[in-house]
Protein backbone atom coordinates (compact mmCIF):
# COMPACT_ATOMS: atom_id res chain seq x y z
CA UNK A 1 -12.64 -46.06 33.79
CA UNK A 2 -10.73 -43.56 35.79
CA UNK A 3 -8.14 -41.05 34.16
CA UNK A 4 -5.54 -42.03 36.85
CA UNK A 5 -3.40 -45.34 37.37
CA UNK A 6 -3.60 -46.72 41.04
CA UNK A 7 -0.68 -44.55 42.19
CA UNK A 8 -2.20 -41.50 41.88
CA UNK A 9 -5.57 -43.27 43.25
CA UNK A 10 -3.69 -44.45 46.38
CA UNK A 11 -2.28 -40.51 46.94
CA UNK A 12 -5.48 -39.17 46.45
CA UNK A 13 -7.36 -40.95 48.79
CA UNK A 14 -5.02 -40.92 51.34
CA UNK A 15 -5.30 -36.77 51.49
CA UNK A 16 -9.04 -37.18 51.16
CA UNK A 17 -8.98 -35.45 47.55
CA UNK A 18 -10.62 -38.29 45.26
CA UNK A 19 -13.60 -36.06 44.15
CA UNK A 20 -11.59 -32.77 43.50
CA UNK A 21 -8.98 -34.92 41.67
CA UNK A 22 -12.00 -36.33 39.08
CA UNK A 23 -13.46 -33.01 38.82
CA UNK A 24 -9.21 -31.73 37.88
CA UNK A 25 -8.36 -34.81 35.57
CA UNK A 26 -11.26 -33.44 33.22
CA UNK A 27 -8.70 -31.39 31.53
CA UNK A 28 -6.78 -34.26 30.90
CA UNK A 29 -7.34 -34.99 26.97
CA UNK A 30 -5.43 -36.22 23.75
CA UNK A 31 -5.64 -33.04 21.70
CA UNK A 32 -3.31 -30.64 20.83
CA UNK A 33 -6.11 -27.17 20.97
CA UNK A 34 -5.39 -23.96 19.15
CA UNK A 35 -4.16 -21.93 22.21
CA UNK A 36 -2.05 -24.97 22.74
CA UNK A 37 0.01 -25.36 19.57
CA UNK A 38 0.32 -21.45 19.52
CA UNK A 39 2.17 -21.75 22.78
CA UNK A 40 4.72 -24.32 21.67
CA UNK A 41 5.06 -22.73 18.62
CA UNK A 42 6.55 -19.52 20.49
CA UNK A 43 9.02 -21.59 23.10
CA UNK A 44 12.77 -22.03 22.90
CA UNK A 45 13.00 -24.63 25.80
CA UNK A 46 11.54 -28.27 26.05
CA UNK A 47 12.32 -30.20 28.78
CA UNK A 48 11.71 -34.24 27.98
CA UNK A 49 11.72 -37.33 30.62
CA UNK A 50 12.32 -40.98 30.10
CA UNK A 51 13.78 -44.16 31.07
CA UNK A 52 17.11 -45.18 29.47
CA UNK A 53 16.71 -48.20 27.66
CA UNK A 54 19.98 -49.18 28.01
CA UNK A 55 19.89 -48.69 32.58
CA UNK A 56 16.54 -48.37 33.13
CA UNK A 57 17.55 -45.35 34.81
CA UNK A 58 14.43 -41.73 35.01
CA UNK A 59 16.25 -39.01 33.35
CA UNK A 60 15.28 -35.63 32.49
CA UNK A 61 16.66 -33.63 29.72
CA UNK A 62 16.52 -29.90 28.10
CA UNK A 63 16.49 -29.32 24.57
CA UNK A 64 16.69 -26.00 22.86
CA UNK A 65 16.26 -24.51 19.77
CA UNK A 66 14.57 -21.21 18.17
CA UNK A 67 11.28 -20.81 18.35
CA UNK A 68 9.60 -23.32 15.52
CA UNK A 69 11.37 -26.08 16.87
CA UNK A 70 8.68 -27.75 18.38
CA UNK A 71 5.22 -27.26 16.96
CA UNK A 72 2.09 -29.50 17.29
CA UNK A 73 1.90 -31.18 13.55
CA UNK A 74 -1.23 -32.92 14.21
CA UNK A 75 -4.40 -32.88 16.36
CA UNK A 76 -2.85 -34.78 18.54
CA UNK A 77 1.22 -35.16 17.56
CA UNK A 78 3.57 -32.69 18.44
CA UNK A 79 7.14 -32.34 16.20
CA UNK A 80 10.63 -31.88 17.79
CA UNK A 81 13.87 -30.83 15.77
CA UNK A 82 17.08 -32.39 17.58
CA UNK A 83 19.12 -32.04 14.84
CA UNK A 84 20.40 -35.63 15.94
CA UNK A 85 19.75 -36.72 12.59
CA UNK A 86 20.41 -34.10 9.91
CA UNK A 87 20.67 -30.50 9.45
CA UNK A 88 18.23 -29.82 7.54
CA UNK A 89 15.46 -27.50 8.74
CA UNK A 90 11.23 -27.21 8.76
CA UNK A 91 10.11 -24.07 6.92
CA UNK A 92 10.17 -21.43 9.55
CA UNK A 93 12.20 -23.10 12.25
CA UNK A 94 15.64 -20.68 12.38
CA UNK A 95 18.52 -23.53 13.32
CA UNK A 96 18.19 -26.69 15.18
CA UNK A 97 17.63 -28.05 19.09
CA UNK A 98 20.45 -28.57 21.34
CA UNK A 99 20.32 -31.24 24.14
CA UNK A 100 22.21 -30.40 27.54
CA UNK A 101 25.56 -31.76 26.47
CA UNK A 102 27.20 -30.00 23.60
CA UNK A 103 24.75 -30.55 20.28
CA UNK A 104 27.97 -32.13 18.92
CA UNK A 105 28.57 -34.65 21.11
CA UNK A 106 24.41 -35.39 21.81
CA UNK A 107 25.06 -39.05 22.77
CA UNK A 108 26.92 -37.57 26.09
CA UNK A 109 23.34 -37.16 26.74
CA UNK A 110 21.86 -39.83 29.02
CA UNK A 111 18.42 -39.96 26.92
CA UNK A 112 20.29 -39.84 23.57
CA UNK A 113 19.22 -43.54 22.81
CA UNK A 114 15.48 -43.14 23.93
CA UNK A 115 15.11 -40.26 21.75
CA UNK A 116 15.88 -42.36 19.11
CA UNK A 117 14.08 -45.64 20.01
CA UNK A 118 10.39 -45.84 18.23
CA UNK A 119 7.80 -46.79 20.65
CA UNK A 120 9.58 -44.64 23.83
CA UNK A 121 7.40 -43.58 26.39
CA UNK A 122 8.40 -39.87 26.78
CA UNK A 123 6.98 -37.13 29.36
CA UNK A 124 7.67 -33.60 27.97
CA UNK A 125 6.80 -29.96 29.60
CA UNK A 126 7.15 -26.53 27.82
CA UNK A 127 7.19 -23.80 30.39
CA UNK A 128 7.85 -20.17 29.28
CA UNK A 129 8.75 -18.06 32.32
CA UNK A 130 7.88 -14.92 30.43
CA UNK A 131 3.97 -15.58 30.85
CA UNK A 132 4.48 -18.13 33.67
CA UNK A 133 2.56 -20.73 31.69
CA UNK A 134 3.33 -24.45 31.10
CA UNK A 135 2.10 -27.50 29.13
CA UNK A 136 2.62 -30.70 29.62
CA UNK A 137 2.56 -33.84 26.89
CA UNK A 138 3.02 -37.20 27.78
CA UNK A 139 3.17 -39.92 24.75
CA UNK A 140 4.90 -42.30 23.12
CA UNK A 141 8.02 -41.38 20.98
CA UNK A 142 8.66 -41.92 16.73
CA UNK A 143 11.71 -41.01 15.76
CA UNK A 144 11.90 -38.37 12.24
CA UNK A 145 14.24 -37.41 10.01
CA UNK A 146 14.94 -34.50 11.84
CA UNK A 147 14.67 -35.28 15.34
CA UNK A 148 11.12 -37.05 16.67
CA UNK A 149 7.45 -36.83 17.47
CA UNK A 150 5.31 -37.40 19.84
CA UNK A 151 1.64 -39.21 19.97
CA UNK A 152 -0.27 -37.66 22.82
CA UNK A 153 -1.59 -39.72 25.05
CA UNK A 154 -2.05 -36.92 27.83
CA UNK A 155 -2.10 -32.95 26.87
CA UNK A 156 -2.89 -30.54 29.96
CA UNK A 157 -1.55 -27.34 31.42
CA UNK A 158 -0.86 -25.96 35.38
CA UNK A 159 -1.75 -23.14 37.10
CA UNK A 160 1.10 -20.32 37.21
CA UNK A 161 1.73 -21.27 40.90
CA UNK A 162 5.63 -21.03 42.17
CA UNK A 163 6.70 -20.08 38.44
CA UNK A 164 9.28 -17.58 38.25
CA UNK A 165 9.06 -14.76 35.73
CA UNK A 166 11.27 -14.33 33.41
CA UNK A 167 10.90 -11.39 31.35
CA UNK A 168 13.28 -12.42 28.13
CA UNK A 169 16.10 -14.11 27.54
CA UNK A 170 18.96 -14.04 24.53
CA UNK A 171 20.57 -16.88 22.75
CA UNK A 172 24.23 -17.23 22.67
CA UNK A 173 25.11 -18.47 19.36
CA UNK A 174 28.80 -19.56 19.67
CA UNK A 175 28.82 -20.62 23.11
CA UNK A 176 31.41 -23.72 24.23
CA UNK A 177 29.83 -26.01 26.45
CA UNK A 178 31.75 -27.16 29.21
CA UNK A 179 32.37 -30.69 29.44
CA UNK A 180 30.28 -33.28 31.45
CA UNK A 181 31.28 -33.96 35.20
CA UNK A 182 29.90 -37.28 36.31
CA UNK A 183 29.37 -37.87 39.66
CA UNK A 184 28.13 -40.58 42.61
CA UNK A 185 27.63 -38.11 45.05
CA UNK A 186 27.38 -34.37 45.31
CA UNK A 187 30.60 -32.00 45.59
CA UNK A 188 30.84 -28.88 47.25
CA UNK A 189 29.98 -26.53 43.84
CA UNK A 190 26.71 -29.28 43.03
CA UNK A 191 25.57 -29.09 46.96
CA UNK A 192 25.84 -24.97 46.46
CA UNK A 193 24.13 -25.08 42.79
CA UNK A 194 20.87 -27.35 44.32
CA UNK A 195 20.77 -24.97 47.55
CA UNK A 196 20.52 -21.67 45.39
CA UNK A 197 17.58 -23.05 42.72
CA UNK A 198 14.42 -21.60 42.37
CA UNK A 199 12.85 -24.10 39.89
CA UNK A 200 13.75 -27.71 39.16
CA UNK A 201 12.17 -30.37 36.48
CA UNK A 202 11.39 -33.81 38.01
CA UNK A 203 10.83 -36.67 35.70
CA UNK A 204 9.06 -39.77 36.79
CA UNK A 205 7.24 -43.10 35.01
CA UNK A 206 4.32 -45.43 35.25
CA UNK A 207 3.46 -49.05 34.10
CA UNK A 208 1.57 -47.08 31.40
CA UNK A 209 3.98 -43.59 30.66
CA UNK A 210 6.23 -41.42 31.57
CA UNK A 211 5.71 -37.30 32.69
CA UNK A 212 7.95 -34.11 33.61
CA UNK A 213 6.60 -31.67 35.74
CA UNK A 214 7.86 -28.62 37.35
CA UNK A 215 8.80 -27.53 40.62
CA UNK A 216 9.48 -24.05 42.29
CA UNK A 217 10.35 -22.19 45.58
CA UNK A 218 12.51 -19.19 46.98
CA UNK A 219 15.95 -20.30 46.89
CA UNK A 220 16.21 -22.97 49.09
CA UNK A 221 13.35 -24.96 49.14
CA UNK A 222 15.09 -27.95 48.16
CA UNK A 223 17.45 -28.94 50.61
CA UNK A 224 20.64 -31.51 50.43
CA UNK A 225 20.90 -33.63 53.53
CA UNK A 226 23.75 -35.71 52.63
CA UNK A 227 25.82 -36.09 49.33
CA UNK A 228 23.60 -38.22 48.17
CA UNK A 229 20.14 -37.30 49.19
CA UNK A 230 17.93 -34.58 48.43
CA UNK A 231 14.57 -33.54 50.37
CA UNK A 232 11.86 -30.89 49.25
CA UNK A 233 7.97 -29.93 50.11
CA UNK A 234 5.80 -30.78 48.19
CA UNK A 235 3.80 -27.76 47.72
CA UNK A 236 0.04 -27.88 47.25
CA UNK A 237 -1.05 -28.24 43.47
CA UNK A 238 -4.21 -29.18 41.66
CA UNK A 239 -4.92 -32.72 43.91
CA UNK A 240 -4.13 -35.29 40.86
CA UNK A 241 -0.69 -36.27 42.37
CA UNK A 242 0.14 -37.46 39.27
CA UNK A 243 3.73 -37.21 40.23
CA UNK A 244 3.89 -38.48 43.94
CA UNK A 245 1.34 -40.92 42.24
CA UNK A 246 3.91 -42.35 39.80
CA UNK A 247 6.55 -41.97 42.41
CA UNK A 248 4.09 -44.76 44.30
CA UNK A 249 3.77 -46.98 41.43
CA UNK A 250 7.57 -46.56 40.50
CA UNK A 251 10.07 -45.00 42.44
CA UNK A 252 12.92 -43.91 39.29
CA UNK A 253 12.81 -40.40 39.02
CA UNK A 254 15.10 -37.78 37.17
CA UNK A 255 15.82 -34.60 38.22
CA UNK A 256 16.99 -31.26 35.91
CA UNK A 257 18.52 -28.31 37.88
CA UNK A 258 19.56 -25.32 35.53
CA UNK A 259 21.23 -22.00 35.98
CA UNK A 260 18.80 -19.82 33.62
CA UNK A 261 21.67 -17.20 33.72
CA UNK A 262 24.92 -19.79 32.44
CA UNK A 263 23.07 -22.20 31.11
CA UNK A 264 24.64 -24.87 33.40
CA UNK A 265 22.92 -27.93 34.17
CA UNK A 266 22.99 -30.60 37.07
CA UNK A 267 20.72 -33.84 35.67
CA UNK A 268 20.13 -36.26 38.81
CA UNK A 269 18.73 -39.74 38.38
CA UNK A 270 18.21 -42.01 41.44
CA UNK A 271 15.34 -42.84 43.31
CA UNK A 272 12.72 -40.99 45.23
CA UNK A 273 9.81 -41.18 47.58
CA UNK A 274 6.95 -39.27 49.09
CA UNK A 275 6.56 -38.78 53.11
CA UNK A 276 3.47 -37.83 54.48
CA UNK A 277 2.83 -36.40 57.96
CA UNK A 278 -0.62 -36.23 60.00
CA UNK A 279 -1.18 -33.33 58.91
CA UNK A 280 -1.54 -33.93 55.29
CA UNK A 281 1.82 -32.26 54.43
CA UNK A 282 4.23 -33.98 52.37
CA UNK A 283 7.95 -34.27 51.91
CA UNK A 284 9.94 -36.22 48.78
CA UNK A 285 13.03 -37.85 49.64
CA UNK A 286 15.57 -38.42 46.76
CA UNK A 287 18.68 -40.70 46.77
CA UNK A 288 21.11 -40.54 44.06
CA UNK A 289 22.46 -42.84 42.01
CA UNK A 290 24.11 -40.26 38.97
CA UNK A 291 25.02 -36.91 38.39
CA UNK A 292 25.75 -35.42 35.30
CA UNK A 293 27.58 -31.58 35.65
CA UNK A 294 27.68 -29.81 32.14
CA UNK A 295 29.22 -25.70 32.19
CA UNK A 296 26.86 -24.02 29.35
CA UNK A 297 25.09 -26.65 28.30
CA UNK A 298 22.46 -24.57 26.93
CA UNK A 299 22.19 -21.18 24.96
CA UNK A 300 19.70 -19.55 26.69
CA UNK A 301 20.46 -16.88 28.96
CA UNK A 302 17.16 -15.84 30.81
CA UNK A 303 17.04 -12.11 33.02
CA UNK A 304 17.06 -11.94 36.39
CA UNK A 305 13.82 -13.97 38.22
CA UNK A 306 10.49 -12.32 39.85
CA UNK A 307 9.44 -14.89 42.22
CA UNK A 308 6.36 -16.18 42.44
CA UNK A 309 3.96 -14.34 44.86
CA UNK A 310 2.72 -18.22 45.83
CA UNK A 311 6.24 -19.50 47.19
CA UNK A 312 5.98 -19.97 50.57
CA UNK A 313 8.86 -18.63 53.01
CA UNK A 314 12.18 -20.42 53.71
CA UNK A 315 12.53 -21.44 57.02
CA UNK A 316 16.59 -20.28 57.77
């Protein structure tokens, strides 16, 4: 049986990369390994991706919290405190997550009701821009006293390619979130915001999950083409397409801009879909269908970016 759904299948043999892609998808497993759990143990950011229960609507969301606050518990579960649910704390976890709308208001968020609804199928990614390492865990969501786990279904990290360092960040402890914007198509200060990003998160879904992953460029590598559409290159990675493959199968997607200096975030959910030329170079076209603007949505406040020697040039 093959590790990939027929999306990804489809992608990868119409760039010619089946066998590389089963060779890659080998490091696709359930378990949660040592080196693993020590890394979430030591992040402040998770970023999660699911489908509203409620719209049906791809969303993807950030949730913060000190380091602690997510931890494998398992072999193959990993634990997240929301603090949706009480505020009590883990040994050793110093406070409790915040989602990207002010922690007291956390049903402003648009996956507040899938992180509470057992049985979710829930894409997550933990990148730390310090060591420009991520990992990615894709599962099915229980909900916990203090927030909710995960069941693995996929574990697996990336390459450091087009991560941007980060050397440290601090966490503002009395911040006041702005409040959330929404909006059908983008303004002026939203165009400007998407322009001037270095990194995005795009959540997607499957007949069989859901998955975040991580995109990066020199500022502006994703361009905005009309108010409501959104185009970037899809930049060679390691040939499984799981994305553009899910993108095939299903064409929801969420996007998560953030300003690692304000901790402003633009969430996007809408459609999208991949555009391939003779050449084997690709393009992904995204409509919109929501935005969601929140000032300070989250603590962190990260130093000033060392981008990654793999970005390729802008074209001005």
């Amino acid at each position: 049986m093959s590790t990939y759904h027929a999306g990804s299948l489809a992608v990868q043999e119409l760039l010619g990369v089946r066998d590389r892609a089963e060779h890659v998808g080998r490091s696709l497993g359930q378990d949660i390994k040592p080196v693993a759990a020590a890394f979430l143990q030591l992040q402040p950011l998770l970023v999660v991706g699911a489908a509203d229960p409620a719209t049906g609507r791809v969303c993807a969301s950030a949730l913060t919290g000190a380091p602690g606050f997510v931890r494998a518990t398992g072999p193959r579960q990993m634990s997240v405190v929301t603090g949706r649910r009480s505020c009590s704390r883990p040994e050793g976890v110093q406070g409790t997550a915040r989602a990207t709308t002010d922690s007291r208001h956390p049903n402003d968020d648009p996956l507040a009701t899938a992180l509470e609804t057992p049985g979710t199928r829930i894409g997550t990614i933990a990148l730390d821009p310090r060591t420009r390492r991520r990992m990615r865990l894709n599962g099915r969501l229980r909900p916990t006293p203090r927030g909710f786990a995960v069941e693995a279904d996929q574990v697996f990290s990336n390459c450091p390619k087009y991560i941007q360092r980060r050397n440290s960040y601090e966490t503002l402890a009395d911040r006041e979130p702005g409040s959330t914007r929404r909006l059908t198509e983008l303004d002026p200060r939203t165009t400007e915001f998407i322009r001037s990003a270095d990194t995005f998160f795009l959540a997607t879904a499957h007949p069989g999950g859901a998955d975040v992953s991580h995109r990066g460029g020199n500022p502006g590598f994703v361009q905005v083409t009309s108010p409501r559409e959104l185009t970037w290159p899809d930049y060679p990675g390691n040939a499984m397409f799981l994305t553009l493959g899910n993108l095939r199968a299903d064409p929801r997607a969420g996007l998560l801009f953030l300003d690692w200096t304000t901790g402003t975030t633009l969430q996007l959910t809408g459609e999208a879909r991949a555009e391939f030329t003779a050449a084997g170079e690709r393009d992904v076209r995204f409509t919109l269908t929501e935005a969601r603007w929140t000032p300070a949505a989250l603590p962190l406040r990260w130093s000033t970016p060392e981008y990654s020697p793999a970005n390729p040039d802008i074209a001005r």
